[in-house]
N, C-alpha and C. Protein backbone atom coordinates (compact mmCIF):
# COMPACT_ATOMS: atom_id res chain seq x y z
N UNK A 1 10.75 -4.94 111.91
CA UNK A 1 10.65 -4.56 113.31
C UNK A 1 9.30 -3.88 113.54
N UNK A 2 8.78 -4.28 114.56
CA UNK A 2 7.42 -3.90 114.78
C UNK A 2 7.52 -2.60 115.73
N UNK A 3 6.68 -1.59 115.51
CA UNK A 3 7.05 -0.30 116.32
C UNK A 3 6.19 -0.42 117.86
N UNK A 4 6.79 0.23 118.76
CA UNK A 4 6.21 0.15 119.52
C UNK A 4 5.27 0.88 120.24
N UNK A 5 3.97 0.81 120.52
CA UNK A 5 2.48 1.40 120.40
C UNK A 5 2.25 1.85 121.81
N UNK A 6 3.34 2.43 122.52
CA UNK A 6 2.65 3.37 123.51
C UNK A 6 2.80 2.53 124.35
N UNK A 7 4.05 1.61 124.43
CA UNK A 7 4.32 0.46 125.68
C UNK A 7 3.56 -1.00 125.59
N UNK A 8 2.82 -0.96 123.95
CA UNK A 8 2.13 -2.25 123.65
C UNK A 8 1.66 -2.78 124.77
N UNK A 9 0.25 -2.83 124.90
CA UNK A 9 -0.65 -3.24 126.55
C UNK A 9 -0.10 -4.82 126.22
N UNK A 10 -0.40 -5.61 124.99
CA UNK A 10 -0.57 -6.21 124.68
C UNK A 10 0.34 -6.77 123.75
N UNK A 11 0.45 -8.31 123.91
CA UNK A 11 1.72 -8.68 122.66
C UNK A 11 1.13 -8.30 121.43
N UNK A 12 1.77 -8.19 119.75
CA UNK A 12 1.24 -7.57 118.71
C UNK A 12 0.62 -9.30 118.20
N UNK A 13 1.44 -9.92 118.47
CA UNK A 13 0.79 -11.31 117.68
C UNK A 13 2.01 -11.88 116.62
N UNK A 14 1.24 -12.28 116.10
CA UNK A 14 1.76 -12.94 114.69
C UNK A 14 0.98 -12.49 113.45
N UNK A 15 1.71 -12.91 112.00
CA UNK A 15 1.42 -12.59 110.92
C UNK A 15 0.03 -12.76 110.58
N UNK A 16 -1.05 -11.90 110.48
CA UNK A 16 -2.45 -12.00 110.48
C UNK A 16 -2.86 -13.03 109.15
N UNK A 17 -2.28 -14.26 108.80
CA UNK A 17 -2.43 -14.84 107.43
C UNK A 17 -3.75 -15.61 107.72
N UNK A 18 -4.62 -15.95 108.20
CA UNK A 18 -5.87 -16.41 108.30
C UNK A 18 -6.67 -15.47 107.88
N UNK A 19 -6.60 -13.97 107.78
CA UNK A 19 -7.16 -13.03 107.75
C UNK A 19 -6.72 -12.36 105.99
N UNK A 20 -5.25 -12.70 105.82
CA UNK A 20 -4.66 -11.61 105.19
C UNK A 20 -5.10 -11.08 103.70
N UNK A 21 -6.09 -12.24 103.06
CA UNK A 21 -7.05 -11.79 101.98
C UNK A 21 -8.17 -10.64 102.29
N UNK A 22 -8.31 -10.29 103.29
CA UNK A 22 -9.63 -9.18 103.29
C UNK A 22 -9.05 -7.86 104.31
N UNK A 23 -7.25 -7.82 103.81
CA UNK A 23 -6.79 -6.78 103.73
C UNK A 23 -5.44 -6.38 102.69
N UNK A 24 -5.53 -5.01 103.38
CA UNK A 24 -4.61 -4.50 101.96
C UNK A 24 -3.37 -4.17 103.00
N UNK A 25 -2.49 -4.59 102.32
CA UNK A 25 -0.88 -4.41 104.09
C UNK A 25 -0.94 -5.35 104.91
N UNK A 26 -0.42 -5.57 105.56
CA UNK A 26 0.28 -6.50 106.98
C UNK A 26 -0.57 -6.39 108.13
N UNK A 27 -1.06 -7.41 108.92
CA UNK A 27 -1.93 -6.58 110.02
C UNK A 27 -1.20 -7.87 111.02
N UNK A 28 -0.97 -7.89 111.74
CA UNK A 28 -0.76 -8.51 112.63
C UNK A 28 -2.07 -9.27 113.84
N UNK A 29 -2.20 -10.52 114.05
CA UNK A 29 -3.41 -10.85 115.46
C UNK A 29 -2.81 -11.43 116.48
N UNK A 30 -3.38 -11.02 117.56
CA UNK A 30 -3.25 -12.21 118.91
C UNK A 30 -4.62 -12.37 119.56
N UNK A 31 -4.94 -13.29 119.25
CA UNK A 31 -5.97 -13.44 120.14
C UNK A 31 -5.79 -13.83 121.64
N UNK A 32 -7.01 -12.93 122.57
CA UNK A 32 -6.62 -12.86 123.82
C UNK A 32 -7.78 -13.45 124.25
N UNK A 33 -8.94 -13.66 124.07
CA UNK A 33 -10.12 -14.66 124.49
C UNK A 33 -10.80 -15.17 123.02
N UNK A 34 -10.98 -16.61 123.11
CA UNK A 34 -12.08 -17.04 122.26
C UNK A 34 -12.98 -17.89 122.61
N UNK A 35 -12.99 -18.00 124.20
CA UNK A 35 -14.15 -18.30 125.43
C UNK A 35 -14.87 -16.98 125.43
N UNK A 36 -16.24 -17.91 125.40
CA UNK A 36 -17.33 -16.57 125.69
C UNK A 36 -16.93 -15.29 125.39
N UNK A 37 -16.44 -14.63 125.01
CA UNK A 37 -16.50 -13.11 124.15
C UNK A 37 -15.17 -13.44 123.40
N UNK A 38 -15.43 -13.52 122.20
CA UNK A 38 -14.17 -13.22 121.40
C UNK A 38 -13.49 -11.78 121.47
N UNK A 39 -12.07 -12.30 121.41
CA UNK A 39 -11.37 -10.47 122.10
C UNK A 39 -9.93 -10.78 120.92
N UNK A 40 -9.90 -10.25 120.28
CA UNK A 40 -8.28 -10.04 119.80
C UNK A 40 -7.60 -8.65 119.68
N UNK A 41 -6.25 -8.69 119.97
CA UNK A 41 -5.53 -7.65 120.19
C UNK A 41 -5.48 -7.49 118.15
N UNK A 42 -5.41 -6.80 117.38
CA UNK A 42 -5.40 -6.50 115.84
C UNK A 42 -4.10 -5.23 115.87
N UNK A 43 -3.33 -5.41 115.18
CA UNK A 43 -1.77 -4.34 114.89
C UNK A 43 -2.00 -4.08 113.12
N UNK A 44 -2.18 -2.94 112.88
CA UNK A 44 -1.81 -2.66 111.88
C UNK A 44 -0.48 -2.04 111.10
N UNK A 45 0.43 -2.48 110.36
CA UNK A 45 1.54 -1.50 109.58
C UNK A 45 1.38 -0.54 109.33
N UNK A 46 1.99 0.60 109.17
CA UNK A 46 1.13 1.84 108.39
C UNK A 46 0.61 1.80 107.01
N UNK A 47 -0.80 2.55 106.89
CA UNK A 47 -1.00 2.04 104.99
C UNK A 47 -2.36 1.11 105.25
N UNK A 48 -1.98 -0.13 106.18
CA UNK A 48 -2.80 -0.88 106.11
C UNK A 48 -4.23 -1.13 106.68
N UNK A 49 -5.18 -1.59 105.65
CA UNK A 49 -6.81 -1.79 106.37
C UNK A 49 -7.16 -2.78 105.79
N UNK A 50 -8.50 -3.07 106.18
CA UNK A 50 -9.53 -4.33 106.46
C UNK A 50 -10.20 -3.85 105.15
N UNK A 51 -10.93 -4.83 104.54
CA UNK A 51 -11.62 -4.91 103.62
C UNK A 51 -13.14 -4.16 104.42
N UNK A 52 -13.90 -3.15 103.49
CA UNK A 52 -15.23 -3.65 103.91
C UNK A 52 -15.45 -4.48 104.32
N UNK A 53 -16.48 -4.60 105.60
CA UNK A 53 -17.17 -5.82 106.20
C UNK A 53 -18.45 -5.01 107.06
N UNK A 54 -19.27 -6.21 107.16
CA UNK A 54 -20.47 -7.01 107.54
C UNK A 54 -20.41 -7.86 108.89
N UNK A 55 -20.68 -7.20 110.44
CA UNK A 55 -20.92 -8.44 111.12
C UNK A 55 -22.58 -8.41 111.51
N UNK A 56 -22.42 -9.67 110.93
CA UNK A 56 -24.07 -10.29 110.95
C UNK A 56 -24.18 -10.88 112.52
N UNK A 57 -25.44 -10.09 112.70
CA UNK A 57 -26.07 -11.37 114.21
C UNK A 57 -24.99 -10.62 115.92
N UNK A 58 -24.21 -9.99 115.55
CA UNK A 58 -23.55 -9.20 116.51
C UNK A 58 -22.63 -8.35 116.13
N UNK A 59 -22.36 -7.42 116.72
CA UNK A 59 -21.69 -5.94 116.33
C UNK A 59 -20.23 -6.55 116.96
N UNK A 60 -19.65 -5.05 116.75
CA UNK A 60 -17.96 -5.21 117.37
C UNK A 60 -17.99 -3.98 118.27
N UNK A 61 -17.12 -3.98 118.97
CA UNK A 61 -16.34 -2.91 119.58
C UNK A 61 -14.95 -2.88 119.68
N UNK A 62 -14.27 -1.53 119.03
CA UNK A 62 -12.90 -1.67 118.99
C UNK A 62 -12.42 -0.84 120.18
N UNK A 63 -11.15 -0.94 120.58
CA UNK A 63 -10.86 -0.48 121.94
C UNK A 63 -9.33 -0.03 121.64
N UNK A 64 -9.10 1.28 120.81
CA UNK A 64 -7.79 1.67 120.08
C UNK A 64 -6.64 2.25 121.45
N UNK A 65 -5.73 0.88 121.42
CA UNK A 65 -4.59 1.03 122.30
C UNK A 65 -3.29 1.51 121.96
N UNK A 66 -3.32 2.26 120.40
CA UNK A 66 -2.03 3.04 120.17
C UNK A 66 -2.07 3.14 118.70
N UNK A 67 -1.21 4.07 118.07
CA UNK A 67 -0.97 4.62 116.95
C UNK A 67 -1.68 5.48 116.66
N UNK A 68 -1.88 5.38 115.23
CA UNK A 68 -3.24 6.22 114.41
C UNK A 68 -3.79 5.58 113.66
N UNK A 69 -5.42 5.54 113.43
CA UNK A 69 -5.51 5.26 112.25
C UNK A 69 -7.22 5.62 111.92
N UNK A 70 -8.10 5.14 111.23
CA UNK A 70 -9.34 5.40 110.48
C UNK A 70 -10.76 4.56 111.20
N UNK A 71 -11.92 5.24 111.33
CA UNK A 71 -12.85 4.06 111.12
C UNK A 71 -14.08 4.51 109.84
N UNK A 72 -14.35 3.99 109.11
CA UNK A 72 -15.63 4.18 108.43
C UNK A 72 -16.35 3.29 108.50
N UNK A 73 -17.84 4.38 108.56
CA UNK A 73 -18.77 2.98 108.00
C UNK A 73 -19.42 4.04 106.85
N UNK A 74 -19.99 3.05 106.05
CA UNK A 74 -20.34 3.11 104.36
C UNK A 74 -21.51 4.17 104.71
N UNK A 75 -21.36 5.46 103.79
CA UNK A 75 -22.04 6.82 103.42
C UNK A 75 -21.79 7.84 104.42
N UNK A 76 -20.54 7.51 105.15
CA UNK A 76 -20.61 8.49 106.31
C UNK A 76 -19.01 8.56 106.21
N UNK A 77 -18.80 9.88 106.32
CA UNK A 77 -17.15 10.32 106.35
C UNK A 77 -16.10 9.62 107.13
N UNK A 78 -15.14 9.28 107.02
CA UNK A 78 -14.00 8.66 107.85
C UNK A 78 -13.97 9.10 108.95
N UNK A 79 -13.31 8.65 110.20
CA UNK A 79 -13.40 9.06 111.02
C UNK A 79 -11.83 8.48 111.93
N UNK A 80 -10.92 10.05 112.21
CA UNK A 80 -9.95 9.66 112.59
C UNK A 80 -9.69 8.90 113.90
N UNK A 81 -8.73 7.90 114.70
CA UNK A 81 -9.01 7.06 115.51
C UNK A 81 -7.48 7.15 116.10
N UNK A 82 -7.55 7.88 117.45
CA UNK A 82 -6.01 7.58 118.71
C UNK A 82 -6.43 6.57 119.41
N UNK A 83 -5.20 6.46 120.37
CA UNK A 83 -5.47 5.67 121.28
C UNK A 83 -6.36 5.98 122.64
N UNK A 84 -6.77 5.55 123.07
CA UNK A 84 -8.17 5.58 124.00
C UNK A 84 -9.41 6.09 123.23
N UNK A 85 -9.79 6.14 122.10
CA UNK A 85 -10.95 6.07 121.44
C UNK A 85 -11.99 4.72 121.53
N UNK A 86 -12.83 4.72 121.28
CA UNK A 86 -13.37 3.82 121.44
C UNK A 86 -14.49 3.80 120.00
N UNK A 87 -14.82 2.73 119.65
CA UNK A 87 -15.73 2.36 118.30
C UNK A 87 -16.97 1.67 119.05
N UNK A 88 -18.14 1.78 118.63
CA UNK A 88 -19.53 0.67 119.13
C UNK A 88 -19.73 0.33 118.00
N UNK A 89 -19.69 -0.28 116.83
CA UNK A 89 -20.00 -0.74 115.41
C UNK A 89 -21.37 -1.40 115.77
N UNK A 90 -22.59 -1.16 115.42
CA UNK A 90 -23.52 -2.18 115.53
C UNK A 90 -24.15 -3.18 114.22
N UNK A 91 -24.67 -4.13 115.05
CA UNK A 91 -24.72 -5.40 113.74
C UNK A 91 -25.16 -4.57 112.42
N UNK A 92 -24.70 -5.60 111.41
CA UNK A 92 -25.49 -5.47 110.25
C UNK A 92 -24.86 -3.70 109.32
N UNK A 93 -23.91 -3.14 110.27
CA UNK A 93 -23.40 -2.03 109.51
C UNK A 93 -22.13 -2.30 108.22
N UNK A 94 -22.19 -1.87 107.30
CA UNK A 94 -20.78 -2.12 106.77
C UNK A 94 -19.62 -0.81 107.10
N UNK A 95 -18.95 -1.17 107.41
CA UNK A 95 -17.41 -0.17 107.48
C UNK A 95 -16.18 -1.38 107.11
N UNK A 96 -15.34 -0.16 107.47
CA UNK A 96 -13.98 -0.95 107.72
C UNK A 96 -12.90 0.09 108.51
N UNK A 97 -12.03 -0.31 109.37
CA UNK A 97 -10.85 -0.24 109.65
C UNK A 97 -9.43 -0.34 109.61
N UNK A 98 -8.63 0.82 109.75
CA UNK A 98 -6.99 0.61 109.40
C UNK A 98 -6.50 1.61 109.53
N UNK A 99 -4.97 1.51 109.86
CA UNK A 99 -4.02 2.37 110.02
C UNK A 99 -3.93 3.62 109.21
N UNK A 100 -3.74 4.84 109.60
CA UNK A 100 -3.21 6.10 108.85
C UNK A 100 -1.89 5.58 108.18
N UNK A 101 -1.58 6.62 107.09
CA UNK A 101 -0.70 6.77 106.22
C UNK A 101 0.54 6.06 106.59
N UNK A 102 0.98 7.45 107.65
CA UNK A 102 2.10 7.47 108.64
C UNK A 102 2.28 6.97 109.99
N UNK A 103 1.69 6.05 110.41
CA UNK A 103 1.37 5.15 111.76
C UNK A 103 1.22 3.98 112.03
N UNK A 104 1.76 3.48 112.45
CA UNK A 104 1.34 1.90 113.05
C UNK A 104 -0.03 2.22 113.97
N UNK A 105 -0.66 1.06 114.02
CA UNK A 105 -1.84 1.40 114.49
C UNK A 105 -2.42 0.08 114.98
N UNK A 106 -3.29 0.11 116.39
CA UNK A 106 -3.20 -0.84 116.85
C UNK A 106 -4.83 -0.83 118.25
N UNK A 107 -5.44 -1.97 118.23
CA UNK A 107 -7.04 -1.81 118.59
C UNK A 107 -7.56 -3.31 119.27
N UNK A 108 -7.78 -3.29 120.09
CA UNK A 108 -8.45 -4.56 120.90
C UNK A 108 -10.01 -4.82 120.17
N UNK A 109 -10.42 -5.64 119.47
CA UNK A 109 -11.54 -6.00 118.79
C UNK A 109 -12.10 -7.02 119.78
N UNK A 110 -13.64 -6.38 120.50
CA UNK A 110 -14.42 -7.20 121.28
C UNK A 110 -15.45 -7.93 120.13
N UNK A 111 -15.72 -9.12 120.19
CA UNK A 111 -16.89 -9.43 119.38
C UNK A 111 -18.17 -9.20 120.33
N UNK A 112 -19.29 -8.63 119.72
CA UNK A 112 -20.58 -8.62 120.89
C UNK A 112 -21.40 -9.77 120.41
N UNK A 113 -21.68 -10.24 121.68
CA UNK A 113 -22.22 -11.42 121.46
C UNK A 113 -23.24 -11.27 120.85
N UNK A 114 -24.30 -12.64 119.63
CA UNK A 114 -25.69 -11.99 119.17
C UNK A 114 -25.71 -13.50 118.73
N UNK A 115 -26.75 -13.60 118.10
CA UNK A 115 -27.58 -14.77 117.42
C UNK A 115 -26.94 -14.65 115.97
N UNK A 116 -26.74 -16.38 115.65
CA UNK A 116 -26.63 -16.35 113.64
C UNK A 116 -25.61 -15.84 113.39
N UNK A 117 -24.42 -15.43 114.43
CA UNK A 117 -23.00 -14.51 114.09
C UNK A 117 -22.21 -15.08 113.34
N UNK A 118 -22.04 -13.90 111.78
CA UNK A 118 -20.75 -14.13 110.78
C UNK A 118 -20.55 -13.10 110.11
N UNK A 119 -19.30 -13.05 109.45
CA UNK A 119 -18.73 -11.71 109.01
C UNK A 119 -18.95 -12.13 107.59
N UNK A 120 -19.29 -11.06 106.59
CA UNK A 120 -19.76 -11.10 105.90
C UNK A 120 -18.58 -9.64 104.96
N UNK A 121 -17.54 -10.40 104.11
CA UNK A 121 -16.13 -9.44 103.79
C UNK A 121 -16.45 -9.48 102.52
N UNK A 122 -16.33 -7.63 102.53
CA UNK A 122 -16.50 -7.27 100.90
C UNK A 122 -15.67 -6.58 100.83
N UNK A 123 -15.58 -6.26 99.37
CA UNK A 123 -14.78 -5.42 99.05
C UNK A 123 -13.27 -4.92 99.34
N UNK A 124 -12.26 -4.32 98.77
CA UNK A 124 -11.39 -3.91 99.10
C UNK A 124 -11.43 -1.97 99.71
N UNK A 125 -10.79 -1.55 100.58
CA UNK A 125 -10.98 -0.18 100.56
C UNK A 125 -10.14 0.30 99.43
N UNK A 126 -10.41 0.91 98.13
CA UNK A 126 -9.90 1.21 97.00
C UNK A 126 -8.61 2.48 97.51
N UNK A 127 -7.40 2.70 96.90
CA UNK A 127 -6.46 3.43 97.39
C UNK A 127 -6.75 4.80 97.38
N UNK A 128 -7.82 5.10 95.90
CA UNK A 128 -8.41 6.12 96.05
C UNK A 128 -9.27 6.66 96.86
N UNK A 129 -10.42 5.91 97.52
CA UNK A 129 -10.96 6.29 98.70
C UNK A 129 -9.70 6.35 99.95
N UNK A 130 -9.21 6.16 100.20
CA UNK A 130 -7.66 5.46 101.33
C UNK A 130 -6.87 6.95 101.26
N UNK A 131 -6.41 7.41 99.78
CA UNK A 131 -5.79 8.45 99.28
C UNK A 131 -6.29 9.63 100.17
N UNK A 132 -7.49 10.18 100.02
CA UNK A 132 -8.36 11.24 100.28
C UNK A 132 -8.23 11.38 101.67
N UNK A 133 -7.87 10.65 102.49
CA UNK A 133 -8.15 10.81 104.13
C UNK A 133 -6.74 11.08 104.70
């Protein structure tokens, strides 16, 4: 049963399995535009995040519509994330994103448009870095 995120703006989706190698847990997608600005609604389980990543050629913006959960980007401290927060990720940064411990967690991912655009997925977020926050 999927929890419900503050009246879910948005349906949660389906089982994120196109994705589900360059995370650790369950994440759920729906995509809501993939005309001219890619937009997907992203649900996380609690526990669960995104692998490190890389968007090349255009940044993201996340648009957090309920739960709790994390953003990092690489050499810079975690950074906790409610709903109505907002993320500007710009190109070429590595971070990653995902749910707190104890929360479902849940974020509208704008793609910004740019030249040469691809994601570029490393790494796992190790449990021990994950642990600490």
């Amino acid at each position: 049963m999927i929890k419900d995120l503050n009246g879910e703006l948005f349906e949660t989706g389906n089982e994120n399995t196109a994705f589900a190698k360059y995370f650790i847990g369950q994440s759920y997608l729906n995509m809501l535009s993939t005309e001219g600005v890619v937009i997907g609604n992203v649900t996380f389980e609690p526990r669960c995040r995104n692998n490190w990543h890389i968007h090349h050629g255009g940044g993201q913006i996340l648009l957090v519509t309920g739960g709790r959960g994390w953003y990092q980007e690489e050499g810079k401290p975690a950074q906790a994330l409610k709903a109505g927060d907002i993320i500007n990720i710009p190109a070429e940064v590595k971070h990653w994103h995902g749910a707190a411990k104890d929360s479902w967690f849940a974020h509208i991912a704008v793609e910004v448009p740019g030249e040469n655009k691809s994601n570029e997925w490393c790494e796992p977020v190790s449990d021990e870095e994950y642990e600490v926050l």
